[in-house]
Protein backbone atom coordinates (compact mmCIF):
# COMPACT_ATOMS: atom_id res chain seq x y z
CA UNK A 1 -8.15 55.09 -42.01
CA UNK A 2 -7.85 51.93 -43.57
CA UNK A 3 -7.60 50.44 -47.26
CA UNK A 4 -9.67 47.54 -48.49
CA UNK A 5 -7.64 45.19 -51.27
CA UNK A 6 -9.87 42.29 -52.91
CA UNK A 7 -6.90 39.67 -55.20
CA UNK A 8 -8.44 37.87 -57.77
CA UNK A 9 -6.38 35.43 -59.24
CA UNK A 10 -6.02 35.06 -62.56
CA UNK A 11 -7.71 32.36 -64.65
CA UNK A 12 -6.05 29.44 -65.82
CA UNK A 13 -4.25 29.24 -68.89
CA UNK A 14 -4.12 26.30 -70.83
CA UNK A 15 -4.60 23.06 -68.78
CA UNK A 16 -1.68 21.06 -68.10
CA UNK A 17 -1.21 18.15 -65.92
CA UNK A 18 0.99 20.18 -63.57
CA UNK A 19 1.42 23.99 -62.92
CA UNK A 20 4.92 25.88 -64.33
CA UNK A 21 6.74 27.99 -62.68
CA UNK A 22 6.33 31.86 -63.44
CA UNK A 23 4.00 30.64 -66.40
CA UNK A 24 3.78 33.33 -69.01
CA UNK A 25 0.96 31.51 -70.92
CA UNK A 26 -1.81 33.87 -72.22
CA UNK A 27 -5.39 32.45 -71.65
CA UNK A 28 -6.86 30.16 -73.65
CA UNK A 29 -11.09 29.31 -74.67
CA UNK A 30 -11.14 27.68 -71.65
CA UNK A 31 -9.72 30.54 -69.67
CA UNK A 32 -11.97 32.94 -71.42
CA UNK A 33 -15.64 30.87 -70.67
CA UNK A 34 -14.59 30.31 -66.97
CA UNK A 35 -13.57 34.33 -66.84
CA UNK A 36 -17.43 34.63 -68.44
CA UNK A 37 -18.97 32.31 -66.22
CA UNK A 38 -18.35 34.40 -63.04
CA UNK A 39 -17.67 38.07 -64.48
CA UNK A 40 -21.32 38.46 -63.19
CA UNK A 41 -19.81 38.14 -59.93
CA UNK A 42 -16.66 39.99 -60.20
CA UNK A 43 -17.88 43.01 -61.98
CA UNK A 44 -18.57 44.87 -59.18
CA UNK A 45 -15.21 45.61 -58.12
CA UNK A 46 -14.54 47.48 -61.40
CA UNK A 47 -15.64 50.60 -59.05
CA UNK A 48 -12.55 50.03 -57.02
CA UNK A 49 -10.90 53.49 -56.95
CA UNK A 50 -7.60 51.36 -58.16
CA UNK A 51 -7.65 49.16 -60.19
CA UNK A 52 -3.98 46.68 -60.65
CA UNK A 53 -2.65 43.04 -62.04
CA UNK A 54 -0.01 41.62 -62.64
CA UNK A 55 2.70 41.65 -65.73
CA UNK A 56 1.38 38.18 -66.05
CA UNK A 57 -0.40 37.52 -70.05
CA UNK A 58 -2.96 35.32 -67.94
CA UNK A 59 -3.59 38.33 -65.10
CA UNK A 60 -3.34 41.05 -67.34
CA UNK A 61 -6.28 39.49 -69.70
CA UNK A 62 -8.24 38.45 -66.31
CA UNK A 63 -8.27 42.02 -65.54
CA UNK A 64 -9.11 43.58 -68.73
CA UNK A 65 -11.92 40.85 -69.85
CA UNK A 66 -13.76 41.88 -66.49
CA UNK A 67 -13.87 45.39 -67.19
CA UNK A 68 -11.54 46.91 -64.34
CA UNK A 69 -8.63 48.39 -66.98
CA UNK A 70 -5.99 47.83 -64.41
CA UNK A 71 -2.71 49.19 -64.00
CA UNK A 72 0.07 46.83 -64.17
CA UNK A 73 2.36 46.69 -61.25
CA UNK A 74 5.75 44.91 -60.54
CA UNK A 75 5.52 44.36 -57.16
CA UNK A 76 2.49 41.63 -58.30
CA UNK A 77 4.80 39.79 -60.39
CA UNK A 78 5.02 36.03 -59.36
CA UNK A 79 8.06 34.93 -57.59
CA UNK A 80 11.15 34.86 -59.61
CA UNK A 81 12.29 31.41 -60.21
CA UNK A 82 15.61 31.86 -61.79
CA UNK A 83 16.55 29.11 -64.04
CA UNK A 84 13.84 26.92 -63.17
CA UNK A 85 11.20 29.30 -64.84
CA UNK A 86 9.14 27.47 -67.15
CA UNK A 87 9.77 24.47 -65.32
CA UNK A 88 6.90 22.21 -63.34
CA UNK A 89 8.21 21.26 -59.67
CA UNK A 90 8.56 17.34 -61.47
CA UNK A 91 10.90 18.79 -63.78
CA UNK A 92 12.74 20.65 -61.74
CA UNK A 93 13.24 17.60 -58.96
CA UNK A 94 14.11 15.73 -61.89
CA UNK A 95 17.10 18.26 -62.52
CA UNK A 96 18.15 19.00 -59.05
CA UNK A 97 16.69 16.70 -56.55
CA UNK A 98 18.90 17.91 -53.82
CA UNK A 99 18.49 22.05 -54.17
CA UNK A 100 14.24 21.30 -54.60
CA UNK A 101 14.11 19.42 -51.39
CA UNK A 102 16.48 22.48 -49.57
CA UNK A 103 13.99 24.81 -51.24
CA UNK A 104 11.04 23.51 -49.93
CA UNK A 105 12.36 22.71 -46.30
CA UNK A 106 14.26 26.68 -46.18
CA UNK A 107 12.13 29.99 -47.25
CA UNK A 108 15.28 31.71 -47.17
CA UNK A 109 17.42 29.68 -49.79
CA UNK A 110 17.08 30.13 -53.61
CA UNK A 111 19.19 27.35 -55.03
CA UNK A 112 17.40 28.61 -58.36
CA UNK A 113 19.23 31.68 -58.56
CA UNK A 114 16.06 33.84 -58.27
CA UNK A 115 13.86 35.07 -55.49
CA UNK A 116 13.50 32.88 -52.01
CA UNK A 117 9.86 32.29 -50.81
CA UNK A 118 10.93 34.79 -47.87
CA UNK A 119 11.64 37.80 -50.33
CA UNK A 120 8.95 36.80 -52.24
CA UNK A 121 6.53 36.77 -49.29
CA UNK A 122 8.09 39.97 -48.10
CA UNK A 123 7.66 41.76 -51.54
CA UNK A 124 4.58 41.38 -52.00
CA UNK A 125 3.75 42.43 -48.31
CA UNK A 126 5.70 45.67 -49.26
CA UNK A 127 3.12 46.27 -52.17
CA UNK A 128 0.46 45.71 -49.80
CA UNK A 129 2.07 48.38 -47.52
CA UNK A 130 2.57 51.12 -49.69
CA UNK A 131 -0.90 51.37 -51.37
CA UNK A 132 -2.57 54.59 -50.47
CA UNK A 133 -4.76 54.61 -47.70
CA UNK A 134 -7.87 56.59 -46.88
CA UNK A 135 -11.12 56.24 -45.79
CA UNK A 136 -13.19 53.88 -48.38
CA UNK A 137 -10.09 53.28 -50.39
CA UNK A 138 -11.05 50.07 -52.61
CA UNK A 139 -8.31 48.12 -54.67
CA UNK A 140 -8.88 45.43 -56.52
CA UNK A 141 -5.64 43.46 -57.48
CA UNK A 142 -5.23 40.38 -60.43
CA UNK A 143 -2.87 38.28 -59.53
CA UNK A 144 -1.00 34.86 -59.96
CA UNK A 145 -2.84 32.41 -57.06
CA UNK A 146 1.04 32.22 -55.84
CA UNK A 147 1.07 36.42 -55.57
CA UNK A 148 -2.16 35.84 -53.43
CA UNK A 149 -0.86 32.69 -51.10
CA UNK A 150 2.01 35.27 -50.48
CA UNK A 151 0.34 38.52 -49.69
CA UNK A 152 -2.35 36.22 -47.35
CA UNK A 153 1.20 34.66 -45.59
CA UNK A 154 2.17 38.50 -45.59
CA UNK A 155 -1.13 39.26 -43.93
CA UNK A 156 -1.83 36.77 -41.40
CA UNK A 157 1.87 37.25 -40.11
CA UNK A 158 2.04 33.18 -40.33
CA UNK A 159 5.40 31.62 -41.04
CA UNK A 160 6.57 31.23 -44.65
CA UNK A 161 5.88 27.27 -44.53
CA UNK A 162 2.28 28.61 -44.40
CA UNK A 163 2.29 29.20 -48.42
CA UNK A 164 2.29 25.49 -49.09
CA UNK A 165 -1.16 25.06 -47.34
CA UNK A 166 -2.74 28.01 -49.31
CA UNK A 167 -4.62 26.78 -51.96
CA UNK A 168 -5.79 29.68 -54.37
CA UNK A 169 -8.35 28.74 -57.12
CA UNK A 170 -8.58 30.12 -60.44
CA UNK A 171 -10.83 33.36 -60.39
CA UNK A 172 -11.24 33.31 -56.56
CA UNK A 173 -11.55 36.85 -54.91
CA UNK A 174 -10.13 37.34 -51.45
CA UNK A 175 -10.45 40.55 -49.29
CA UNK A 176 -8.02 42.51 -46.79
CA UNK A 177 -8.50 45.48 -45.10
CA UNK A 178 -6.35 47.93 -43.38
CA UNK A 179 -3.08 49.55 -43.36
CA UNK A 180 0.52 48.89 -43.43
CA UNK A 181 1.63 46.51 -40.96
CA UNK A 182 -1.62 45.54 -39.70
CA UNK A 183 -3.75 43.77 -42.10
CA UNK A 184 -7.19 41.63 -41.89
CA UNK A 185 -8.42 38.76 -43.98
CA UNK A 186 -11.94 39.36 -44.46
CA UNK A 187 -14.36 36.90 -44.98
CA UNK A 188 -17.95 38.33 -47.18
CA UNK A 189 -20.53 35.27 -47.04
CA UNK A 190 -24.15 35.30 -47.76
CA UNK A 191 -25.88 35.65 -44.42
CA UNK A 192 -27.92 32.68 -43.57
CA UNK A 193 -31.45 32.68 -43.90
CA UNK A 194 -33.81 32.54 -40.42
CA UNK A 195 -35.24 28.90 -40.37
CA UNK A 196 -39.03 28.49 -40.44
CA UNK A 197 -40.72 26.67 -37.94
């Protein structure tokens, strides 16, 4: 018996030059067309059995503008930054040059005071491990893109230095299936089309 868990990430909240940490923005008009634009494409996984997001303003308002009423969970929330929440990485290199760089080069440290990118990583892999599993279980999941590089780390058993090179776009649905401890990324493409001669 396995479980099949599509994350969408949540759409972007106002446009900055540079993404904040654990950004609490709500959407704005631009958030709201782009969530319009490709509802038509997302609203069939409003007949996952479960339906989640993120506490999140931005995931939370994904979720409910395409229809799937989700439940909020904790275990979604985007990694805690400590006292560099609200901060863009710039800023925060600015600050403290010397705990960024050890940040980035070590998934276990957490100069910030908050959550390391290994607990992070691992917490959102428990999530993914404890959802209930049955035959043709669906969940759909709206999420922070940084709750979704973490849970496809988590899946793909890569190491943590993996999340860098994840790059999770705005609205972007992405599918695993199975049960705790052994996951699969799945990959649903149109089929190609038989060439005529």
């Amino acid at each position: 018996m396995s479980v099949r868990v599509t994350f969408v990430a949540a759409a972007r909240s106002p446009v900055l030059p540079a993404e904040r940490f654990e950004d609490d923005r709500p959407l704005d008009g631009a958030g709201w067309d782009e969530v319009q634009r490709v509802a038509p494409g997302l609203l069939p996984l409003a007949v996952a059995e479960l339906r989640y997001c993120s506490p999140a303003p931005r995931s939370r308002a994904t979720g409910y503008a395409l229809g799937y009423a989700p439940l909020m969970q904790l275990g979604l929330r985007d990694c805690d930054m400590g006292r560099w929440r609200g901060l863009t990485l710039g800023e925060a290199m600015a600050r403290e040059p010397e705990a960024v760089d050890g940040w980035l080069a070590d998934p276990r440290s957490a100069p910030h005071g908050g959550e390391s990118l290994l607990s992070f990583i691992a917490r959102v892999g428990d999530w993914l491990d404890t959802r209930p599993v049955g035959d043709g279980d669906r969940v759909v999941a709206v999420a922070e893109p940084s709750v979704v590089r973490a849970a496809l780390v988590y899946v793909l058993k890569a190491p943590p230095s993996t999340y860098w090179n994840i790059d999770v776009r705005p609205l972007a649905a992405t599918t695993v299936t199975g049960r705790a401890g052994r996951w699969y990324l799945r990959f649903d493409g149109v089929p190609a089309q038989p060439s005529r001669a």
